[in-house]
C-alpha atoms as a PDB file:
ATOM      1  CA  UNK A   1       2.824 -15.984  25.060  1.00  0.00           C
ATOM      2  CA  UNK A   2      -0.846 -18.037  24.457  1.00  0.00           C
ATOM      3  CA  UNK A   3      -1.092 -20.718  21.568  1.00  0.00           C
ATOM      4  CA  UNK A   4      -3.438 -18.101  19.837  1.00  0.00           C
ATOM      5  CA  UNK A   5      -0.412 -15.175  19.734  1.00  0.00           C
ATOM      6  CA  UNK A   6       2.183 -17.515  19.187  1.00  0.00           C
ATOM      7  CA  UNK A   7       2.294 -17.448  15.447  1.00  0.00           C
ATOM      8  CA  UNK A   8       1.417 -13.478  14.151  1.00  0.00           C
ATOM      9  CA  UNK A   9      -1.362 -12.715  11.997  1.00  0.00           C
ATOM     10  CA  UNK A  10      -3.048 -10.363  10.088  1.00  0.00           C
ATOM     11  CA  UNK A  11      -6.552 -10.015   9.402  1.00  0.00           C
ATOM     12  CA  UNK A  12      -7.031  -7.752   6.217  1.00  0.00           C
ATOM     13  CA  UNK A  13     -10.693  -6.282   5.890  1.00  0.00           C
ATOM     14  CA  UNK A  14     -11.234  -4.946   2.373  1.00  0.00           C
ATOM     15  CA  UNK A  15     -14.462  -3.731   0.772  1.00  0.00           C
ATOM     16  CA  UNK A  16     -16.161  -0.386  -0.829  1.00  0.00           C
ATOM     17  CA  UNK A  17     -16.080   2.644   1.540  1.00  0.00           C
ATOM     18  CA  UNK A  18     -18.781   2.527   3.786  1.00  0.00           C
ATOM     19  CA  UNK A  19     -18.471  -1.152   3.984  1.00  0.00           C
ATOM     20  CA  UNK A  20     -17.534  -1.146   7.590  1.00  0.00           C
ATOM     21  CA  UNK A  21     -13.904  -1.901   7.640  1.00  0.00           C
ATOM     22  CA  UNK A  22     -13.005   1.178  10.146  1.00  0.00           C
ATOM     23  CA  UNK A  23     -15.699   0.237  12.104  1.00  0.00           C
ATOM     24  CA  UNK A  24     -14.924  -3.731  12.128  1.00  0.00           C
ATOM     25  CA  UNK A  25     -11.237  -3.099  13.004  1.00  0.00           C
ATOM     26  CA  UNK A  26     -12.193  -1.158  15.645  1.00  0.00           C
ATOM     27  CA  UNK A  27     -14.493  -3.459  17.512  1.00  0.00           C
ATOM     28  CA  UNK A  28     -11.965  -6.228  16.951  1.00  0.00           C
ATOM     29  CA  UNK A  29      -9.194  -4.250  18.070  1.00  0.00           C
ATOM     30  CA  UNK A  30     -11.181  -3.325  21.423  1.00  0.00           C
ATOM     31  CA  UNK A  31     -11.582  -7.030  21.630  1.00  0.00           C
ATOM     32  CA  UNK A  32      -8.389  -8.299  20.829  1.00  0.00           C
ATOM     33  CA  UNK A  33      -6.743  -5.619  23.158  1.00  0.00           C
ATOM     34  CA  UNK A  34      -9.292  -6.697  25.883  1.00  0.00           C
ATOM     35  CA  UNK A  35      -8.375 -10.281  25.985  1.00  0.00           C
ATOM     36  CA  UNK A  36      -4.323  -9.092  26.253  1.00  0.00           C
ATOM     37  CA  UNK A  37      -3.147  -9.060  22.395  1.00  0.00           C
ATOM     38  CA  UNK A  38      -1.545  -5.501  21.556  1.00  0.00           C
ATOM     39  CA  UNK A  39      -2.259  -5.009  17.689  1.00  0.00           C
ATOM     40  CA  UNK A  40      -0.968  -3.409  15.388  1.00  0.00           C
ATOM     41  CA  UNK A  41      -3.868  -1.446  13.317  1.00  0.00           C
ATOM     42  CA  UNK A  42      -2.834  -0.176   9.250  1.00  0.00           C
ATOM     43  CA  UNK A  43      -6.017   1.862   8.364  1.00  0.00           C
ATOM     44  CA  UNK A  44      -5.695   2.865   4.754  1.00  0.00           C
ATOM     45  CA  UNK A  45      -6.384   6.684   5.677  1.00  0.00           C
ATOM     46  CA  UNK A  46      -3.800   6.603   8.239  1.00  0.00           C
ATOM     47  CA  UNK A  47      -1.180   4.444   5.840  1.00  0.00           C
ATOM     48  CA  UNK A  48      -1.938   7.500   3.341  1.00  0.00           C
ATOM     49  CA  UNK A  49      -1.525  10.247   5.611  1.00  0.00           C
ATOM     50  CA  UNK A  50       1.702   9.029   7.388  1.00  0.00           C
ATOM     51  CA  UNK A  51       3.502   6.093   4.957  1.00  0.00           C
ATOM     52  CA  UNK A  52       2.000   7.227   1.529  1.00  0.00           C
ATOM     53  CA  UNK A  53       1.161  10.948   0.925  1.00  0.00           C
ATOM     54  CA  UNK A  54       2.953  11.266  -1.615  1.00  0.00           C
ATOM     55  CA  UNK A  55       0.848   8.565  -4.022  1.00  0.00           C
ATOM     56  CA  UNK A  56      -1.964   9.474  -5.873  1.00  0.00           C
ATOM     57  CA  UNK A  57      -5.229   7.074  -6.687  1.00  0.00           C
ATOM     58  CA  UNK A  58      -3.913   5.610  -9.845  1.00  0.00           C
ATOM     59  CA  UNK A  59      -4.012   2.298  -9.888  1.00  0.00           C
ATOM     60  CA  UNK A  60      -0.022   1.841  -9.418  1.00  0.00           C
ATOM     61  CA  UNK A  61      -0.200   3.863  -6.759  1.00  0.00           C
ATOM     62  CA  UNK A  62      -3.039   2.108  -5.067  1.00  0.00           C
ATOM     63  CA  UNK A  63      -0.960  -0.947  -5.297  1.00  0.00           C
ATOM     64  CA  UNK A  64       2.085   0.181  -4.487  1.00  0.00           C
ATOM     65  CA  UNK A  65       0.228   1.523  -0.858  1.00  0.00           C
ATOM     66  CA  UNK A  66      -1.236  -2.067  -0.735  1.00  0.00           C
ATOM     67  CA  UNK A  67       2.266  -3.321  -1.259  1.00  0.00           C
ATOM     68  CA  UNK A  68       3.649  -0.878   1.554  1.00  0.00           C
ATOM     69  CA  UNK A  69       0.895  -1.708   4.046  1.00  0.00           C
ATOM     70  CA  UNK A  70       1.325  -6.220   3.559  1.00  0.00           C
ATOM     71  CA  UNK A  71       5.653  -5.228   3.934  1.00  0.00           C
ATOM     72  CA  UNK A  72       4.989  -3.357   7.395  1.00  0.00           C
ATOM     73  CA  UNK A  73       1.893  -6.243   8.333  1.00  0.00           C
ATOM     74  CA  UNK A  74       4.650  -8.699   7.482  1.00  0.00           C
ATOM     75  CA  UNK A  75       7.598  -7.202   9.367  1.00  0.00           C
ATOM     76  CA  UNK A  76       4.863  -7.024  12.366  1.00  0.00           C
ATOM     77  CA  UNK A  77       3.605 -10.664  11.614  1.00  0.00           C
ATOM     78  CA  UNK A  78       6.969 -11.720  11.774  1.00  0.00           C
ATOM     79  CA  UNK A  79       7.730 -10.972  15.262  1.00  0.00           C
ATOM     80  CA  UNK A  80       4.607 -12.701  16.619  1.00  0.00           C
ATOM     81  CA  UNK A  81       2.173  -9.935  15.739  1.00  0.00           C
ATOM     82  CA  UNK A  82      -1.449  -9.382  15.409  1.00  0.00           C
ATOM     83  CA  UNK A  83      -2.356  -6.573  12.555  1.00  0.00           C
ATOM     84  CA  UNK A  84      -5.588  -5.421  11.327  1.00  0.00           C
ATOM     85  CA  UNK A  85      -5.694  -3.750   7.922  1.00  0.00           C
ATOM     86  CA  UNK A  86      -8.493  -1.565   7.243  1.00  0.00           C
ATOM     87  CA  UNK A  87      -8.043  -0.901   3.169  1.00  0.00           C
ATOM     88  CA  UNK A  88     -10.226  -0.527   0.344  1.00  0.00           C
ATOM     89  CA  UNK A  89      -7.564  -2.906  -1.808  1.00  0.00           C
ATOM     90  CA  UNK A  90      -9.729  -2.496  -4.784  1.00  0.00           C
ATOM     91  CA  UNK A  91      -7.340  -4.790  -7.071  1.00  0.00           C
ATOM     92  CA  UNK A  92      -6.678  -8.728  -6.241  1.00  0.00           C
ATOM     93  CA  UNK A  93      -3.262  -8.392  -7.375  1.00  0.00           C
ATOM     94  CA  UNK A  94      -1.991  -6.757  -4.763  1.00  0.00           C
ATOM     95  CA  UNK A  95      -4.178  -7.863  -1.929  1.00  0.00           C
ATOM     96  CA  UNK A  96      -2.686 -11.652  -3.043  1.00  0.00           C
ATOM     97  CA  UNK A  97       1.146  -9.483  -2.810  1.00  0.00           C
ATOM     98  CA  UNK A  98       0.109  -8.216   0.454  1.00  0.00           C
ATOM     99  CA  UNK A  99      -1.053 -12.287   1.299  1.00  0.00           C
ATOM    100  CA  UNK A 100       2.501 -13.632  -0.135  1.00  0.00           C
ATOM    101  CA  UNK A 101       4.676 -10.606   1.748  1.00  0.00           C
ATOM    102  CA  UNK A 102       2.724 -11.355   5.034  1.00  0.00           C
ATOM    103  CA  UNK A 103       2.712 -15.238   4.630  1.00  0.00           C
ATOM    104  CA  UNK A 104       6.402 -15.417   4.470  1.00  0.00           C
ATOM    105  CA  UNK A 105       6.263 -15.118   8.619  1.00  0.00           C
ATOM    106  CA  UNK A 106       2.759 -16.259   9.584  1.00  0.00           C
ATOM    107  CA  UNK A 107      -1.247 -16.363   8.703  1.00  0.00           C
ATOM    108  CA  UNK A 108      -2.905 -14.221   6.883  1.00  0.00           C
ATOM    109  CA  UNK A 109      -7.071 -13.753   6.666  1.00  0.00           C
ATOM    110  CA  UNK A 110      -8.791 -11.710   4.295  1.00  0.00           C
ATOM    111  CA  UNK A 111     -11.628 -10.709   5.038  1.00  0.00           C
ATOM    112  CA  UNK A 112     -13.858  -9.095   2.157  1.00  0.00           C
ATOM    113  CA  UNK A 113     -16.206  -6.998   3.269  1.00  0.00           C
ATOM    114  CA  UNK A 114     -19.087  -7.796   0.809  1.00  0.00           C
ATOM    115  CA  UNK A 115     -21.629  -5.084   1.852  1.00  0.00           C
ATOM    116  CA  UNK A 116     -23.631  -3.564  -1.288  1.00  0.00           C
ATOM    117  CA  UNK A 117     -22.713  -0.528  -3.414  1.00  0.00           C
ATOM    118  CA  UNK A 118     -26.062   1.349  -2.205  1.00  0.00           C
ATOM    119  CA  UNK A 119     -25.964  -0.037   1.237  1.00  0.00           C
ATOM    120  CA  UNK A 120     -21.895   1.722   1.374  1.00  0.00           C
ATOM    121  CA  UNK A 121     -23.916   4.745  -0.770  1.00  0.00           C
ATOM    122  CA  UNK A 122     -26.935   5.180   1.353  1.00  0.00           C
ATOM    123  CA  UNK A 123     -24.108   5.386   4.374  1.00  0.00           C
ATOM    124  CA  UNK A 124     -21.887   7.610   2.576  1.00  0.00           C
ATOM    125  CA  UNK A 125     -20.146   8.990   5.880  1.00  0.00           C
ATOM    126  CA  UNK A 126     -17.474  10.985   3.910  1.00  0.00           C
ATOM    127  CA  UNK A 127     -19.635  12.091   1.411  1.00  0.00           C
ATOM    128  CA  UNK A 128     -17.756  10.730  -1.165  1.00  0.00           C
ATOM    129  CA  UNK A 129     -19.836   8.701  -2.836  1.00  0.00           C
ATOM    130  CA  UNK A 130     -21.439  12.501  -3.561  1.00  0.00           C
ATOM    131  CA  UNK A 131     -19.112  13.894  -5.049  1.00  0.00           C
ATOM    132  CA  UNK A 132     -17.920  10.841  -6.941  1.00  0.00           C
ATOM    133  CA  UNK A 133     -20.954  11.137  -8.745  1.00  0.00           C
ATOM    134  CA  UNK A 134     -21.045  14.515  -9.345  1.00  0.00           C
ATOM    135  CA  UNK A 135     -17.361  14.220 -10.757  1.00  0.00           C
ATOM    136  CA  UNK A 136     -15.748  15.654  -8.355  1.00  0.00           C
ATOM    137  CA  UNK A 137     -13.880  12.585  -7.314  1.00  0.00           C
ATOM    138  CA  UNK A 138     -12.751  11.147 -10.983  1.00  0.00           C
ATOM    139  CA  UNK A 139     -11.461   6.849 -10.382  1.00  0.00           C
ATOM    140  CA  UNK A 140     -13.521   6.707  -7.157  1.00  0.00           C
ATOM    141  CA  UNK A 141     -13.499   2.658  -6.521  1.00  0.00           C
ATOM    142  CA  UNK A 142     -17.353   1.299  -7.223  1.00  0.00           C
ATOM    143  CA  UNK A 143     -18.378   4.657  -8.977  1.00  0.00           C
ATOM    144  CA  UNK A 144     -16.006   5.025 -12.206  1.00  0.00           C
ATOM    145  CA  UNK A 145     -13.201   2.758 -11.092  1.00  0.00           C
ATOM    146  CA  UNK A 146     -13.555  -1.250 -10.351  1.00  0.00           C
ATOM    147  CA  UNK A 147     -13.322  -2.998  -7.202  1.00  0.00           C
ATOM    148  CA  UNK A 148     -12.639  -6.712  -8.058  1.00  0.00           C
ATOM    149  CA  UNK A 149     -14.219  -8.869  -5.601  1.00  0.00           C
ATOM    150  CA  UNK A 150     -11.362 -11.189  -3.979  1.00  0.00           C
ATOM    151  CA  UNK A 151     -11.151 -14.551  -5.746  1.00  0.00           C
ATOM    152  CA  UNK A 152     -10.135 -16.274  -2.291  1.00  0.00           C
ATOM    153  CA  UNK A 153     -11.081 -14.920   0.648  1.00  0.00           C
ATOM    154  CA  UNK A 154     -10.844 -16.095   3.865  1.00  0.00           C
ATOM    155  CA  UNK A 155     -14.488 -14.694   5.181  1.00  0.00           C
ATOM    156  CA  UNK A 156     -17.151 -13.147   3.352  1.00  0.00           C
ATOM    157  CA  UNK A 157     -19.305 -10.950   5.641  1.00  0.00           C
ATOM    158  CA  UNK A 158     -21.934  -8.261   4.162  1.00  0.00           C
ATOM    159  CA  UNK A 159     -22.184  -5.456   7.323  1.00  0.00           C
ATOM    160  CA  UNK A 160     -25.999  -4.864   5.852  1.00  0.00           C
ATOM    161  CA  UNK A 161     -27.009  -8.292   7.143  1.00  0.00           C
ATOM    162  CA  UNK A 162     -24.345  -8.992   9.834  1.00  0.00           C
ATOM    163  CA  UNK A 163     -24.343  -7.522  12.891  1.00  0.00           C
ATOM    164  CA  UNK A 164     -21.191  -5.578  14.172  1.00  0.00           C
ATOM    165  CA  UNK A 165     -20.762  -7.771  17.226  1.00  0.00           C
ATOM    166  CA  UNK A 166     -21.856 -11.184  14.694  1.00  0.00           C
ATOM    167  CA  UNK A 167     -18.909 -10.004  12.408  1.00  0.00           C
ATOM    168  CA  UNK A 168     -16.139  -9.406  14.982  1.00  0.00           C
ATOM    169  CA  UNK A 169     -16.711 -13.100  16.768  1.00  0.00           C
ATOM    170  CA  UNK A 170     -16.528 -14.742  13.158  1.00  0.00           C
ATOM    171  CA  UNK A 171     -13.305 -12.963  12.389  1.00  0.00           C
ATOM    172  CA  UNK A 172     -12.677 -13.488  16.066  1.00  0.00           C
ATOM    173  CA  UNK A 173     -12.783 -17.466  15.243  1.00  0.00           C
ATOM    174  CA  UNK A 174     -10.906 -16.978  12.222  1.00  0.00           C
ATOM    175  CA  UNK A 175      -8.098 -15.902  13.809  1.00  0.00           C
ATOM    176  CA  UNK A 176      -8.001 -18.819  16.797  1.00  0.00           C
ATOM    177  CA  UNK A 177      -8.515 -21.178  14.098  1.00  0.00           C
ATOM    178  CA  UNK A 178      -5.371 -19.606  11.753  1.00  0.00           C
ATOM    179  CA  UNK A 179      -3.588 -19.999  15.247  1.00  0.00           C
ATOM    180  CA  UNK A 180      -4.348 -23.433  15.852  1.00  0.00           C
ATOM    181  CA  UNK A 181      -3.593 -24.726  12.482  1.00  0.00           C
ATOM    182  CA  UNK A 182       0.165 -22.154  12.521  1.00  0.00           C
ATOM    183  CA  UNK A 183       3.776 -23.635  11.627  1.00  0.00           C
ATOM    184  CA  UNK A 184       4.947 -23.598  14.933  1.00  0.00           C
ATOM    185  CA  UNK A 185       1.844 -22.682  17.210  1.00  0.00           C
ATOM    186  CA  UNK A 186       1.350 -24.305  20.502  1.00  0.00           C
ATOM    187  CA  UNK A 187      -2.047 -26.417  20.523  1.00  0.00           C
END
């Protein structure tokens, strides 16, 4: 095992949709995987669909899915693990449970994706910014529902102004800097 996987680690994107987190996580996965790190990846549509279908979008719900996702990043963390969390995470409560269930066995980065309401609008892949505001999606996050910005994040990166390949080396360094600095990681 290298210094940088001794000590697991998750790096948690959040941000609106359209902010780039699926396509972040994918670039760093390719990267990660490239370089001989098997990850773990936690993509909020795939949590949904497989972990937590049977939740709803209220707000207890959305945090009890955040809360689910940072328990199975931990368990994954605490075996030496890298996971990347693709997840809107609208509310800094549980994003900071996810950081203390996670932290209990290694690093944790969070990584808001800062990109603009109408920059994640004018991308609007799933056309759901569309139907949020024709009401068809009631307590859609940045429409009629908050997303509160994270009070400490690890790295700040706005996709309209940083470039895909820009974005995955910072988070890239992130991660071989939480590795360095890692209870227990070899220098």
């Amino acid at each position: 095992m290298s210094s940088a996987s001794a000590a697991g680690v998750t790096v948690f994107l959040t941000g609106l949709s359209g902010a780039g987190k699926s396509t972040i996580a994918d670039a760093l996965v390719a990267r990660l995987e490239a370089d001989g790190r098997p990850v773990t990846v936690l993509d909020g549509d795939v949590v949904r669909t497989h972990l937590s279908s049977e939740l709803d979008f209220s707000r207890a719900h959305r945090d009890l899915n955040i809360r689910r996702i940072g328990f199975v990043a931990g368990e994954v963390v605490k075996h030496g693990g890298t996971v990347v969390v693709a997840a809107i995470a609208p509310y800094e409560a549980a994003r900071e449970e996810a950081r203390e269930l996670v932290e209990r066995h290694g690093r944790f980065l969070l990584v808001h994706l800062s990109t603009p309401l109408e920059v994640c609008e004018g991308r609007d892949v799933k056309g759901l910014y569309a139907k949020a505001r024709a009401g068809e999606i009631p307590g859609f996050t940045g429409i009629d529902d908050p997303y509160e910005a994270p009070a400490r994040p690890d790295l700040v990166l706005d996709t309209s102004v940083t470039p895909l390949a820009e974005s995955v080396a910072r988070i890239r360094a992130a991660i071989d800097a939480a590795a360095a600095g890692a209870p227990g990681a070899v220098a």
